[in-house]
C-alpha atoms as a PDB file:
ATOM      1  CA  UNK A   1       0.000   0.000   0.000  1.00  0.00           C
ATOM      2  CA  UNK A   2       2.768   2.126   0.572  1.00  0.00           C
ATOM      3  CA  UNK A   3       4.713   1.749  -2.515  1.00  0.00           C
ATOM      4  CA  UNK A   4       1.345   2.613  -4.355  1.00  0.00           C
ATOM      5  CA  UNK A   5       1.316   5.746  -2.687  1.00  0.00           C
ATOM      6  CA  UNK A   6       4.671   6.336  -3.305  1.00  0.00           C
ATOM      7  CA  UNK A   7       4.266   5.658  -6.969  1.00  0.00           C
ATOM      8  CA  UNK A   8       0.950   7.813  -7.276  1.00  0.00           C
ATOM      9  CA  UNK A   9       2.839  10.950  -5.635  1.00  0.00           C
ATOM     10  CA  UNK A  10       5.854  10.160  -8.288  1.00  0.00           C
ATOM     11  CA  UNK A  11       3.079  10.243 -10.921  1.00  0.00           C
ATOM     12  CA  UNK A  12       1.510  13.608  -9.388  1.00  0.00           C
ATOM     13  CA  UNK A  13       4.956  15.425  -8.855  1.00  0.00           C
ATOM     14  CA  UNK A  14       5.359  14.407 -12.986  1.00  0.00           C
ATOM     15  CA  UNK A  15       2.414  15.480 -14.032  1.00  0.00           C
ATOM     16  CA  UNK A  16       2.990  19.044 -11.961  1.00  0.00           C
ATOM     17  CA  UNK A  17       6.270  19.284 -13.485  1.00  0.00           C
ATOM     18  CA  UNK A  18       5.298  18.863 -17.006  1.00  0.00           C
ATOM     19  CA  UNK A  19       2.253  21.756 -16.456  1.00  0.00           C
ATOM     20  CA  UNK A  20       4.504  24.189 -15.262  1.00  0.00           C
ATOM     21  CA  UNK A  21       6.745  22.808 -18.199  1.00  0.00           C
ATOM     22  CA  UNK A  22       4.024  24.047 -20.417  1.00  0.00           C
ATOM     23  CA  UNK A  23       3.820  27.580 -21.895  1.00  0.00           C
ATOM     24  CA  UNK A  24       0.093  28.064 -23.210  1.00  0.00           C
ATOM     25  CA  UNK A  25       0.269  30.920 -25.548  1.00  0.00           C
ATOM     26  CA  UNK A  26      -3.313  32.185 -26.757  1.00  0.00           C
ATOM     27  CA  UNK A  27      -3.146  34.039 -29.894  1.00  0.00           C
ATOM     28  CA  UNK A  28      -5.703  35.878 -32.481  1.00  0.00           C
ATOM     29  CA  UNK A  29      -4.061  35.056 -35.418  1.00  0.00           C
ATOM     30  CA  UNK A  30      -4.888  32.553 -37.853  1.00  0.00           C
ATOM     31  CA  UNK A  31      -2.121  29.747 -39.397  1.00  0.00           C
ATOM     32  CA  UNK A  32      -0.303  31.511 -42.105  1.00  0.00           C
ATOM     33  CA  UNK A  33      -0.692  34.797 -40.695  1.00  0.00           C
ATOM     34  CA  UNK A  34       2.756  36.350 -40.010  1.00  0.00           C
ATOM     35  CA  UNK A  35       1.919  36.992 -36.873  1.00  0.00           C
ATOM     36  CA  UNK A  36       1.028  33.326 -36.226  1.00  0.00           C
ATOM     37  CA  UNK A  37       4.499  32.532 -37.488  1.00  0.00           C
ATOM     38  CA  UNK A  38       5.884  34.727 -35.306  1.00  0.00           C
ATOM     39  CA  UNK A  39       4.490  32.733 -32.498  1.00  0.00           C
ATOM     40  CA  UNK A  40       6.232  29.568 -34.155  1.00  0.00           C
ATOM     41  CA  UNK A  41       9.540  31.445 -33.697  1.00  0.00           C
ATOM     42  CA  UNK A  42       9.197  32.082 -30.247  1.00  0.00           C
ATOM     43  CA  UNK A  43       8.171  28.053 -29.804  1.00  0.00           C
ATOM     44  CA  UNK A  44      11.111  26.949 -31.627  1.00  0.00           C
ATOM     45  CA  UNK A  45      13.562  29.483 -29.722  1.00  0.00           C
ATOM     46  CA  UNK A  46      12.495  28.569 -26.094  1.00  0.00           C
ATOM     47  CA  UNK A  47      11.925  24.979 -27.099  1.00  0.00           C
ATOM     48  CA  UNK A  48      15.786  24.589 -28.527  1.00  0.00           C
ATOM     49  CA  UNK A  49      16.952  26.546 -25.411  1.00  0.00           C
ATOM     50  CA  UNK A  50      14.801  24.785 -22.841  1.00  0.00           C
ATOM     51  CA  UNK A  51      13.021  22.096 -21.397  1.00  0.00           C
ATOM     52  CA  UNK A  52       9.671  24.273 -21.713  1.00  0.00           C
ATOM     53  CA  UNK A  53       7.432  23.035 -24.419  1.00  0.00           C
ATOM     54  CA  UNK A  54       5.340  26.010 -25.823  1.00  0.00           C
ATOM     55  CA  UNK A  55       1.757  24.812 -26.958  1.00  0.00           C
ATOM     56  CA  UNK A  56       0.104  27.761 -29.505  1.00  0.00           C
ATOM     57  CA  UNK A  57      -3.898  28.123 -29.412  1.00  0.00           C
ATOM     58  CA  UNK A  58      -4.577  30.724 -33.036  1.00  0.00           C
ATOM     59  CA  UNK A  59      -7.416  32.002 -33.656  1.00  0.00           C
ATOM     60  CA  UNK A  60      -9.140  33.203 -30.201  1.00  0.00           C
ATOM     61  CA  UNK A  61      -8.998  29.533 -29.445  1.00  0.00           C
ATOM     62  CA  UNK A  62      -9.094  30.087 -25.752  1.00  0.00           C
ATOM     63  CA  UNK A  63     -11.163  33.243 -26.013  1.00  0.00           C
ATOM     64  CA  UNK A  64     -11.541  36.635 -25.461  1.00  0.00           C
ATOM     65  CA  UNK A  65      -8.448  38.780 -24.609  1.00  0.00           C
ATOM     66  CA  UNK A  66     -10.717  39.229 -21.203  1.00  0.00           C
ATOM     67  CA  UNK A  67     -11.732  35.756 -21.109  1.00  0.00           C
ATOM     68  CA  UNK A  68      -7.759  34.591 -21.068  1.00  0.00           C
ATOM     69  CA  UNK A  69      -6.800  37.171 -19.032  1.00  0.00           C
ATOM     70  CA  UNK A  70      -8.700  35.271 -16.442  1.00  0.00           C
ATOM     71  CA  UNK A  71      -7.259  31.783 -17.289  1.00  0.00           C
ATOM     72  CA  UNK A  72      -3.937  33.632 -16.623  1.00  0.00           C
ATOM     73  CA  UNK A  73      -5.248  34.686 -13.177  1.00  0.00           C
ATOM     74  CA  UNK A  74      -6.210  31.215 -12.659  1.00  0.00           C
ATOM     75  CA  UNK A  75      -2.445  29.975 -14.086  1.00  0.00           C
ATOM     76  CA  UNK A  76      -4.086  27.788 -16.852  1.00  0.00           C
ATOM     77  CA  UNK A  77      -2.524  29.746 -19.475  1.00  0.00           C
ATOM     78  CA  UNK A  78       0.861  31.806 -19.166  1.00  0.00           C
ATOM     79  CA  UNK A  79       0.836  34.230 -22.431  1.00  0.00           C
ATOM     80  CA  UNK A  80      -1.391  36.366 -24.348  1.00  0.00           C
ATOM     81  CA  UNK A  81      -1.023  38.414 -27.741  1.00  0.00           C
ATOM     82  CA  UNK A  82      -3.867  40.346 -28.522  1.00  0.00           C
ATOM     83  CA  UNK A  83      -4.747  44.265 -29.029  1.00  0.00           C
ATOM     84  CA  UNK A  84      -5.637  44.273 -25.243  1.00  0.00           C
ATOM     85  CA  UNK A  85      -2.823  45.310 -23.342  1.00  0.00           C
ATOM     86  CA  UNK A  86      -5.236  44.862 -20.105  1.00  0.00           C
ATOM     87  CA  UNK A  87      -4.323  48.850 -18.874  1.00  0.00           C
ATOM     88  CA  UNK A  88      -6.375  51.627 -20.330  1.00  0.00           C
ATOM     89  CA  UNK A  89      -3.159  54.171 -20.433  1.00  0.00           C
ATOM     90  CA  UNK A  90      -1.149  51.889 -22.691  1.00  0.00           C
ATOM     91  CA  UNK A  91      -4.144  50.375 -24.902  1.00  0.00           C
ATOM     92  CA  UNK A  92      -4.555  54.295 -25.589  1.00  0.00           C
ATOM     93  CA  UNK A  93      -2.092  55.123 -27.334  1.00  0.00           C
ATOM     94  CA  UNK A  94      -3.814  53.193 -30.462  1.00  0.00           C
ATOM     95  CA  UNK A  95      -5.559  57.028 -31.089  1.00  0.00           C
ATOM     96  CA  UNK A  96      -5.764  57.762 -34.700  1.00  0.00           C
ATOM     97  CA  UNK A  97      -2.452  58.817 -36.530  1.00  0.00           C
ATOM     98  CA  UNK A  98      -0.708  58.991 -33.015  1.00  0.00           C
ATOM     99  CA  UNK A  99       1.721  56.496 -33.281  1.00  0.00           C
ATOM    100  CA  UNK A 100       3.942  55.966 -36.396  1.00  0.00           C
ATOM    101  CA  UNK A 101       4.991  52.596 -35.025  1.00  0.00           C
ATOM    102  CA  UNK A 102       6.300  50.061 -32.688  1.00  0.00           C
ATOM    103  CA  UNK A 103       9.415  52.097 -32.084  1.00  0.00           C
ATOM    104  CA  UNK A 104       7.291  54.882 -30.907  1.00  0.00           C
ATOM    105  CA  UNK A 105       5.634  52.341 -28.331  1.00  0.00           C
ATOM    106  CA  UNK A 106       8.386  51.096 -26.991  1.00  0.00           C
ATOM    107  CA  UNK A 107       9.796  55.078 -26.221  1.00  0.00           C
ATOM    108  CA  UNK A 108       6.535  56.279 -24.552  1.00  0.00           C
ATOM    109  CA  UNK A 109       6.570  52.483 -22.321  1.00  0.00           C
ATOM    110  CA  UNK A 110      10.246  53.622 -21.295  1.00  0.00           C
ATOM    111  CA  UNK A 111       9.731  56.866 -19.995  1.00  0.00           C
ATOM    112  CA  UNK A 112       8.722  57.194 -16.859  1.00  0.00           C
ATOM    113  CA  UNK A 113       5.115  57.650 -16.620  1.00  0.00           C
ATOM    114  CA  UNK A 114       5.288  54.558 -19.463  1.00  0.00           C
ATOM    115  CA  UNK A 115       6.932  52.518 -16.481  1.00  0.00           C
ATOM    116  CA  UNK A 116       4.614  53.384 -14.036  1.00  0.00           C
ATOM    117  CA  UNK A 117       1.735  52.460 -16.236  1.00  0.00           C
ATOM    118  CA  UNK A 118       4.216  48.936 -16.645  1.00  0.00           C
ATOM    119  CA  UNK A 119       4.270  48.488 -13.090  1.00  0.00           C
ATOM    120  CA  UNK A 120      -0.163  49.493 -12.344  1.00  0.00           C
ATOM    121  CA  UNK A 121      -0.267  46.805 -15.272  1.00  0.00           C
ATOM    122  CA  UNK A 122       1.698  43.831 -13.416  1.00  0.00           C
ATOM    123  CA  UNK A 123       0.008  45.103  -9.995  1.00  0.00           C
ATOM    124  CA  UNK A 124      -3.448  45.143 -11.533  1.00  0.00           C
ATOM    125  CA  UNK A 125      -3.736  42.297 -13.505  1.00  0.00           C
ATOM    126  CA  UNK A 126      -1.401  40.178 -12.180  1.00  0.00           C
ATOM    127  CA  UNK A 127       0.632  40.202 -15.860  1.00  0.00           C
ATOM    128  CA  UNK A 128       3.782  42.304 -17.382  1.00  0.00           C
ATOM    129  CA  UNK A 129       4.855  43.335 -20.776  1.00  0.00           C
ATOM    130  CA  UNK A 130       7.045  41.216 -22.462  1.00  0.00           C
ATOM    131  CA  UNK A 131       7.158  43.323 -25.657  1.00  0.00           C
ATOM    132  CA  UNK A 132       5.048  43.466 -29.190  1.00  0.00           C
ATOM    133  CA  UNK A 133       3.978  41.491 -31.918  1.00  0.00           C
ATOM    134  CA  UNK A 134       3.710  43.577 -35.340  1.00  0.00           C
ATOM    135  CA  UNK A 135       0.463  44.471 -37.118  1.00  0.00           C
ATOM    136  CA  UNK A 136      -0.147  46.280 -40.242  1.00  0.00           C
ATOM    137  CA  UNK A 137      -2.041  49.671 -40.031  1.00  0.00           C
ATOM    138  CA  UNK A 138      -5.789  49.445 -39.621  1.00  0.00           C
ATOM    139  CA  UNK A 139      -7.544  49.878 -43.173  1.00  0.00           C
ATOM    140  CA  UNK A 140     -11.166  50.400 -43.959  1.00  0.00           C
ATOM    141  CA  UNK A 141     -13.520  48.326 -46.200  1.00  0.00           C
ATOM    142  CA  UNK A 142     -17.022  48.851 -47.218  1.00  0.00           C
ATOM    143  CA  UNK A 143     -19.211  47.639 -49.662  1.00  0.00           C
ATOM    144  CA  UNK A 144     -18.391  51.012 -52.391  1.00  0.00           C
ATOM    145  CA  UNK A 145     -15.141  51.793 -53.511  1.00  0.00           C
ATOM    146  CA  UNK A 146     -13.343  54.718 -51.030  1.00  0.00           C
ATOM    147  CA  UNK A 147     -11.884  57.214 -53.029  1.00  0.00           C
ATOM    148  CA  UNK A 148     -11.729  59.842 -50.080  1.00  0.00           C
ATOM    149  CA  UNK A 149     -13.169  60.398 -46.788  1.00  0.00           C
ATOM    150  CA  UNK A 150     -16.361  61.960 -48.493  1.00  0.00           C
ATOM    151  CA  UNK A 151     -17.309  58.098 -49.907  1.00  0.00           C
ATOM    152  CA  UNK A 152     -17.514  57.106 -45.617  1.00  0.00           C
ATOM    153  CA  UNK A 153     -20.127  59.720 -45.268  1.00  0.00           C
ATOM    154  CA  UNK A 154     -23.580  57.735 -43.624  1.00  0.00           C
ATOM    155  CA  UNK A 155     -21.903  54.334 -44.133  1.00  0.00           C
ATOM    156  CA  UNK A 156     -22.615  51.742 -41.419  1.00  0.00           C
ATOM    157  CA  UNK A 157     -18.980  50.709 -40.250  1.00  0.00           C
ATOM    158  CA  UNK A 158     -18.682  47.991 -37.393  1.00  0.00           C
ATOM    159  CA  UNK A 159     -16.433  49.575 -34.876  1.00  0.00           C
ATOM    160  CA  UNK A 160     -14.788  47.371 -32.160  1.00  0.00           C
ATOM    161  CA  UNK A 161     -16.221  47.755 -28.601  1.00  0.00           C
ATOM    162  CA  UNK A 162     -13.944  50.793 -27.455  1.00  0.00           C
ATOM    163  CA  UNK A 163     -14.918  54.447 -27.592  1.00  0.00           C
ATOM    164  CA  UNK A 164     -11.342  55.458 -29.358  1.00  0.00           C
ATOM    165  CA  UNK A 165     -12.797  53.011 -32.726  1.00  0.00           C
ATOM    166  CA  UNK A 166     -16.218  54.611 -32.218  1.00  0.00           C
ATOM    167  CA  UNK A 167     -15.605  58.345 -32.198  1.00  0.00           C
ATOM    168  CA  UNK A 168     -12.531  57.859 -34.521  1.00  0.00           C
ATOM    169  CA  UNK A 169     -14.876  56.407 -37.269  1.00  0.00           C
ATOM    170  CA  UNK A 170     -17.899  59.007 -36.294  1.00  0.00           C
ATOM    171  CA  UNK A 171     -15.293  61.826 -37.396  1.00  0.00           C
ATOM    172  CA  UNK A 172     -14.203  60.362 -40.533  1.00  0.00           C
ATOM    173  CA  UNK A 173     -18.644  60.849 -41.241  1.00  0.00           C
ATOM    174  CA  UNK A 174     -19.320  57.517 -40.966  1.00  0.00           C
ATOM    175  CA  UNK A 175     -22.468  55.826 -38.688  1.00  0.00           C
ATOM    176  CA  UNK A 176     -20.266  53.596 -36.745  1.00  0.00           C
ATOM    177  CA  UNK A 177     -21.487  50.321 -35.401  1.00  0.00           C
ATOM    178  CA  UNK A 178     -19.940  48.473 -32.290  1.00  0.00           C
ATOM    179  CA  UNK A 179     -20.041  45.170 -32.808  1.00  0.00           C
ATOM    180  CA  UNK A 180     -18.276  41.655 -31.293  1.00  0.00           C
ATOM    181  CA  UNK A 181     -15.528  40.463 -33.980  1.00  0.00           C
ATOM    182  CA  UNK A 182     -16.932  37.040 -34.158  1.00  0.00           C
ATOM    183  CA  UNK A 183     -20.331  38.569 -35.866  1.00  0.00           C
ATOM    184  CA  UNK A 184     -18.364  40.729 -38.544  1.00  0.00           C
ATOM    185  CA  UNK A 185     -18.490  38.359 -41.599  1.00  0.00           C
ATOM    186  CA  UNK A 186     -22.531  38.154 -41.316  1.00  0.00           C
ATOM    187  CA  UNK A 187     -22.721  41.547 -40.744  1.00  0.00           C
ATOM    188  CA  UNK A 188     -21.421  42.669 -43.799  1.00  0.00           C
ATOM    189  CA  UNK A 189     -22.859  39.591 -45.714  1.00  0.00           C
ATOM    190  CA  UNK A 190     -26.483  40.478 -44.862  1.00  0.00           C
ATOM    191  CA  UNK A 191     -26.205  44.270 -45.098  1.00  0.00           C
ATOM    192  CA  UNK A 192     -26.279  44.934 -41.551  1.00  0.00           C
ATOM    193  CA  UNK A 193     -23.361  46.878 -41.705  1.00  0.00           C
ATOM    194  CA  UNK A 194     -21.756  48.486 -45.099  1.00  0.00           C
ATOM    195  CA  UNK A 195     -18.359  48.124 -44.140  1.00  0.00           C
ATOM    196  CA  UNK A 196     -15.213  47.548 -41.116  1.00  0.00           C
ATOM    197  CA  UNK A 197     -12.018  48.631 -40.144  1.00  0.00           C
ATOM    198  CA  UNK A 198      -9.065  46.135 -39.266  1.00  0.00           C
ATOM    199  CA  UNK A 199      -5.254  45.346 -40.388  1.00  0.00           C
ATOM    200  CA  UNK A 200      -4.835  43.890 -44.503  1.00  0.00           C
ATOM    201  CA  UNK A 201      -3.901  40.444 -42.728  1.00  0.00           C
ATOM    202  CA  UNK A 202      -7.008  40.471 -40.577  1.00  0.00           C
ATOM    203  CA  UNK A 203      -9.451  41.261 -43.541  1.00  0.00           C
ATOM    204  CA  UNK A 204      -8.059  38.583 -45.632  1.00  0.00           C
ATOM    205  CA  UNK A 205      -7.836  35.957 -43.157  1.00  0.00           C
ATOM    206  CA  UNK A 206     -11.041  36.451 -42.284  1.00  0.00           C
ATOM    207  CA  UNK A 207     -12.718  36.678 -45.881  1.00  0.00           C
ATOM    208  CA  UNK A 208     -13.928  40.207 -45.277  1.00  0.00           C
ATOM    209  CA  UNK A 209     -13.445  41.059 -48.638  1.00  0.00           C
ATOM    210  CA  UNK A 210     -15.552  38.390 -50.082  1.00  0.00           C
ATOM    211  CA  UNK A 211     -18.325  40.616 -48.996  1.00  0.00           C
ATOM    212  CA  UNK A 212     -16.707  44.129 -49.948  1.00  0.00           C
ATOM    213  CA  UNK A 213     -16.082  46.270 -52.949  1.00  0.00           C
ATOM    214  CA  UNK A 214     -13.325  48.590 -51.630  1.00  0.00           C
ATOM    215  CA  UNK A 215     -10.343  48.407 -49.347  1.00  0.00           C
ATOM    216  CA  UNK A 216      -8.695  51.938 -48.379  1.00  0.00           C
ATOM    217  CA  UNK A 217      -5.674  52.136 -47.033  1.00  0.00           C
ATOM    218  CA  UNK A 218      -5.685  55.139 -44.801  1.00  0.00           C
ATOM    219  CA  UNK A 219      -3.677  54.027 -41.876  1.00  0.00           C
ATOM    220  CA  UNK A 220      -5.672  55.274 -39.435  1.00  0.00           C
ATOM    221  CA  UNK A 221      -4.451  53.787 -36.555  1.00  0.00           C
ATOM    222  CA  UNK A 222      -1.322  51.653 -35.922  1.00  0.00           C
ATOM    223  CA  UNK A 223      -1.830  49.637 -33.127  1.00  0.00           C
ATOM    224  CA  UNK A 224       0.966  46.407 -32.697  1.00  0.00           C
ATOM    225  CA  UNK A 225      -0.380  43.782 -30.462  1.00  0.00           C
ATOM    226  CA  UNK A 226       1.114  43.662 -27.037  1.00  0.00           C
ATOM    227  CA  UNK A 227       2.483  40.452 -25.674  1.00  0.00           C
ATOM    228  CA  UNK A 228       1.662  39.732 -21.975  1.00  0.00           C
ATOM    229  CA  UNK A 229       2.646  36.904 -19.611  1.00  0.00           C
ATOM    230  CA  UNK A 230       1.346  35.802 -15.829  1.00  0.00           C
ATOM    231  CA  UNK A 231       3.523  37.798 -13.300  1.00  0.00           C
ATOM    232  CA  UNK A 232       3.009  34.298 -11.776  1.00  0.00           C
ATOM    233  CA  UNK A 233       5.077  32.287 -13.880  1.00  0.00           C
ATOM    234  CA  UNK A 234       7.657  34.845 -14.682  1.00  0.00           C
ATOM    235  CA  UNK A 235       8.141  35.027 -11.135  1.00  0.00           C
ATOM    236  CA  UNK A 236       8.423  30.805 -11.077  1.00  0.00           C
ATOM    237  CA  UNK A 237      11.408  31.526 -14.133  1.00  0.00           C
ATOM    238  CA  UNK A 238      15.003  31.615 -13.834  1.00  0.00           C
ATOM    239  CA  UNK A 239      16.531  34.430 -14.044  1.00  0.00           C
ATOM    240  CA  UNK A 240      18.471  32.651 -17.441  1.00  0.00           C
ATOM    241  CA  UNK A 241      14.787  31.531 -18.680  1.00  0.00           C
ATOM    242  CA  UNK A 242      13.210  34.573 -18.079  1.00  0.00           C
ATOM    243  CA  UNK A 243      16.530  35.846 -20.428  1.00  0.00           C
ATOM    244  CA  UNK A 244      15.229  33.340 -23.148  1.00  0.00           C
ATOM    245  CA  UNK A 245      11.931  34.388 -22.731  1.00  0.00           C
ATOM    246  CA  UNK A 246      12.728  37.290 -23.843  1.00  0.00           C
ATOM    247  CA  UNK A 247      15.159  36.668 -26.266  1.00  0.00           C
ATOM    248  CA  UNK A 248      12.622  34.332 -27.445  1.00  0.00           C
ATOM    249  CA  UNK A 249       9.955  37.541 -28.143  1.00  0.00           C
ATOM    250  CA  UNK A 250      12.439  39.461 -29.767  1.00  0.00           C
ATOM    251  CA  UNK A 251      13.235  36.732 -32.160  1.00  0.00           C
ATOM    252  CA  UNK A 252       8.879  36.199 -32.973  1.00  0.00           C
ATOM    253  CA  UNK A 253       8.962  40.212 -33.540  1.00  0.00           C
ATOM    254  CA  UNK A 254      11.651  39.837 -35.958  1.00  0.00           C
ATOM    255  CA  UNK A 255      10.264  37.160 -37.862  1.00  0.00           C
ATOM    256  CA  UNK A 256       7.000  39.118 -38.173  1.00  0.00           C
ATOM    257  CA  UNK A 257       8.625  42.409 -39.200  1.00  0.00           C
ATOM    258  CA  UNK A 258      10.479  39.992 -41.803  1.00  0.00           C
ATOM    259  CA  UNK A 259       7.578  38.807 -43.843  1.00  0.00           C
ATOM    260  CA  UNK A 260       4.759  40.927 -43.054  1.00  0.00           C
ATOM    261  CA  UNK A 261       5.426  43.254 -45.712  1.00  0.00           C
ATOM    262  CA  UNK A 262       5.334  40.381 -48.486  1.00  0.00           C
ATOM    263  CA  UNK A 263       2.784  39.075 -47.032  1.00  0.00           C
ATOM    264  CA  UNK A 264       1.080  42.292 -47.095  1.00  0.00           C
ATOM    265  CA  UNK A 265       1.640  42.722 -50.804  1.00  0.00           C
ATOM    266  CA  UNK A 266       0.011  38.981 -51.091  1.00  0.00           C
ATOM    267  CA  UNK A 267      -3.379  39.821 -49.775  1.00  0.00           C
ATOM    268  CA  UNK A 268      -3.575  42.914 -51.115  1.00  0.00           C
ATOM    269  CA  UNK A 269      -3.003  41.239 -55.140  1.00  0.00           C
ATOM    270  CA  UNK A 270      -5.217  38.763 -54.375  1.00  0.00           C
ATOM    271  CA  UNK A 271      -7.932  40.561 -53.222  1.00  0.00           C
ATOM    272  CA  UNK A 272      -8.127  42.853 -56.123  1.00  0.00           C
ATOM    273  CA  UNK A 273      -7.708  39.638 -58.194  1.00  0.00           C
ATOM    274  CA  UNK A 274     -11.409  38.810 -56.465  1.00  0.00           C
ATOM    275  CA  UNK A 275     -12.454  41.834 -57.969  1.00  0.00           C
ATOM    276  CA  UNK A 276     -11.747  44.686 -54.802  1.00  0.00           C
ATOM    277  CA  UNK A 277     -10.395  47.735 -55.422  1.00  0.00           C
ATOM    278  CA  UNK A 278      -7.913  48.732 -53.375  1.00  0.00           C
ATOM    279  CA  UNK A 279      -7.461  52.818 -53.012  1.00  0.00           C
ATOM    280  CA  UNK A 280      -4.988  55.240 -51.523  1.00  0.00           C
ATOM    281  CA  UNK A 281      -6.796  58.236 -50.844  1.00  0.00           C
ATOM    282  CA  UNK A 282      -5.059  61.492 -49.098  1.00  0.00           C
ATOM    283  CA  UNK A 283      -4.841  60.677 -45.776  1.00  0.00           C
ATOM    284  CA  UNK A 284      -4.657  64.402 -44.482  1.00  0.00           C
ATOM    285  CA  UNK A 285      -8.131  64.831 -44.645  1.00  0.00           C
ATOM    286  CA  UNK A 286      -8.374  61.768 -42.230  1.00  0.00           C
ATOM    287  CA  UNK A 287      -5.925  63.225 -39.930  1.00  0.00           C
ATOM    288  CA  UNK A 288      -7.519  66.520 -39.469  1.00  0.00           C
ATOM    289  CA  UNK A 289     -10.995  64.898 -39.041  1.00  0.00           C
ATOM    290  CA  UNK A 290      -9.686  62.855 -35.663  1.00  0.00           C
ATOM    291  CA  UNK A 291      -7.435  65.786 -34.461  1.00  0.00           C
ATOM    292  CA  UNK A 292     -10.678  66.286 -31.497  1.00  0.00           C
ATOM    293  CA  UNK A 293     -10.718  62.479 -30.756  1.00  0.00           C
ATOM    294  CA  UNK A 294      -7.061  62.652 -30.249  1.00  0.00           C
ATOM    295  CA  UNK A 295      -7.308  65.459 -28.294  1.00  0.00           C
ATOM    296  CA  UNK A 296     -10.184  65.249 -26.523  1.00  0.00           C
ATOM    297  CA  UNK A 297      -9.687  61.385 -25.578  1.00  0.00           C
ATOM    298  CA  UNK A 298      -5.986  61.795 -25.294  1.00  0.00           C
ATOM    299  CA  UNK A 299      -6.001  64.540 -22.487  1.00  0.00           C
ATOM    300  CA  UNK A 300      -8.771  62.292 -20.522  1.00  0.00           C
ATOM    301  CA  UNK A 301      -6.868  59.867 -20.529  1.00  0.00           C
ATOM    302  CA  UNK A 302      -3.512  61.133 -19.771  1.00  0.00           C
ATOM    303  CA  UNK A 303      -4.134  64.677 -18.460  1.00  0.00           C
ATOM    304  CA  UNK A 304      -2.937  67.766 -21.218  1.00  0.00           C
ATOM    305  CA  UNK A 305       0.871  67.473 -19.876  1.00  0.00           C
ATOM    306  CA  UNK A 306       1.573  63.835 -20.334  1.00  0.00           C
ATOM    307  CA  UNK A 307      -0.709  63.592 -23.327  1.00  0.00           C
ATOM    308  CA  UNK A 308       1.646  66.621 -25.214  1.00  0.00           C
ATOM    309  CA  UNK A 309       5.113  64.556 -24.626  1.00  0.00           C
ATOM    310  CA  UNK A 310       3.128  61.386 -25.905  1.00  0.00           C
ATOM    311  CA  UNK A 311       2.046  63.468 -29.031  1.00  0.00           C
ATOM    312  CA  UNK A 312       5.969  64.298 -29.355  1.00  0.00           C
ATOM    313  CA  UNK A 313       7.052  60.669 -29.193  1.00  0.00           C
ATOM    314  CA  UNK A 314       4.662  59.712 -32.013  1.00  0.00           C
ATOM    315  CA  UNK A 315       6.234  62.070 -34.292  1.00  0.00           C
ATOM    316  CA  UNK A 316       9.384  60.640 -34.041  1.00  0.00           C
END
C-alpha cells in the first residue's frame, strides 16, 4: 500500500512538473498569418533553449483577450497576444495617426510615466509586458469603392467595442457600429453593416473582402499587439529563462517584421484579383478629421501634460 502511494505521488509530482513545463500561448491570429508565425519562432527558440514546451492556441482559441486574461489569473494559461494590453493608459495610445509605429511604443513604455503604467499593469492584472507582436495599419472596407473620406459619409462601419474606434470612425462621417468580432463576416454579408475597419492580414484571413467592394488604405491607426505573460510564472522563471523568454519575443517580432510586408503585398493582389479595389486616398483629410478624438480622448486619458510629450514621441 505504501509503494502505491509512493508511486501515485511520483506520478503527481510528474504530471505538476510537465504543467509548469508548459507555456500556453493564446493568440488571435490565424495559421499563415505572419503573426502566427511569429508565435512559431518564439516556440522553436524557447523549445531549442529549454526544457519548456510552448503549446500555440490561433485564432481566439481560448477566447476573449478578457476571457484569457482570467485563465492567466487562474495559471491555466501563461501568455497572451492580442490588441488588449489589459491597462487603459497603454491600450490608448492606439488614437488615430498617433503612433507611427512600434518604435514609438516602446519610447513612450520607457519613460517614466510609461513605467509606471508597466508596473499598475503587473500590480493590476497580475501580468507584465514582455514586448510586441507587429500588425499592419488598420484599413477600412465597405461595400463602395473609397476614393476619399467623403465616400464614408452615412456608411454603417462595425467599430470594435472601445470608444477610441467609435468616435474615430464618427469623425471620418461615418455611422459607426460596435459590434463583437466574431459577428463581422454576417454583418457585412447580410447588409447589416456596409463596411469595417481592421489590419490587410485580418481582412483577408477572415474573408472580409468576399463581402466588400473597396479596401482603403488610410492608416488610421497603428496599433501592434502587445504580448503579456502571468507575473506568476515569470516570477516561477530563472533568471536565465526569463533571459530566453525574452530573447525568445524578440526573435517572434523579428520574424514578423520579416515577412509581413510580403505578405502584405500577397493579400492585397489577391484581393483585387477577387475583384476589390484597393485605393490610396489622401490621408490628411483623415488626420484633421480625428485631431478632437485625439485630443479630446488623449487629455482624458492622460491629463494635457503627459498627453503633449506622448504626441511628441509619435512624431518621431
Amino acid at each position: 500500500m505504501k509503494m502505491k502511494a509512493l508511486a501515485l505521488s511520483a506520478v503527481l509530482l510528474a504530471t505538476a512538473s510537465a504543467q509548469a513545463d508548459e507555456i500556453r500561448y493564446a493568440l488571435w491570429a490565424q495559421p499563415g498569418e505572419a503573426q502566427y508565425e511569429g508565435a512559431q519562432e518564439f516556440k522553436r527558440v524557447v523549445e531549442e533553449n529549454s526544457d519548456h514546451t510552448v503549446t500555440i492556441f490561433p485564432g481566439d482559441q481560448l477566447g476573449t483577450p478578457r476571457e484569457v486574461y482570467a485563465q492567466m489569473a487562474l495559471g491555466s494559461t501563461q501568455m497572451l497576444a492580442s490588441g488588449d494590453p489589459g491597462l487603459k493608459e497603454i491600450e490608448y495610445l492606439a488614437l488615430p495617426y498617433l503612433m507611427n509605429g512600434i518604435d514609438n511604443y516602446k519610447k513612450v513604455l520607457d519613460t517614466d510615466f510609461g513605467k509606471e503604467w508597466n508596473e499598475r499593469l503587473t500590480a493590476e492584472r497580475q501580468v507584465r509586458m514582455l514586448g510586441f507582436m507587429p500588425r499592419s495599419p488598420r484599413q477600412i472596407s465597405a461595400n463602395v469603392v473609397i476614393n476619399s473620406m467623403d465616400d464614408l459619409s452615412g456608411l454603417k462601419l462595425r467599430a470594435p467595442e472601445r470608444d477610441y474606434y467609435v468616435e474615430s470612425l464618427r469623425a471620418l462621417g461615418a455611422n459607426p457600429t460596435p459590434m463583437a468580432f466574431a459577428e463581422v463576416y454576417t454583418a457585412l454579408q447580410t447588409g447589416i453593416v456596409d463596411g469595417q475597419e481592421n489590419p490587410v492580414e485580418t481582412i483577408y484571413a477572415q474573408k472580409f473582402y468576399e463581402v466588400q467592394k473597396g479596401v482603403a488604405m488610410v492608416d488610421y491607426i497603428n496599433k501592434p499587439a502587445y504580448v503579456v505573460i502571468s507575473d506568476q510564472f515569470w516570477q516561477g522563471l530563472s533568471e536565465e529563462d526569463q533571459a530566453l523568454l525574452q530573447k525568445a519575443n524578440d526573435a517572434s517580432t523579428a520574424k514578423v517584421d520579416e515577412l509581413m510586408p510580403d505578405q502584405t503585398k500577397k493579400y492585397i493582389a489577391e484581393m483585387e484579383a477577387a475583384g476589390v479595389t484597393v485605393t490610396h486616398p489622401d490621408k490628411t483629410p483623415f488626420m484633421e478629421a480625428t485631431q478632437s478624438v485625439r485630443d479630446d480622448l488623449g487629455k482624458g486619458v492622460w491629463g494635457e501634460d503627459v498627453y503633449k510629450q506622448i504626441v511628441e514621441i509619435g512624431k518621431e
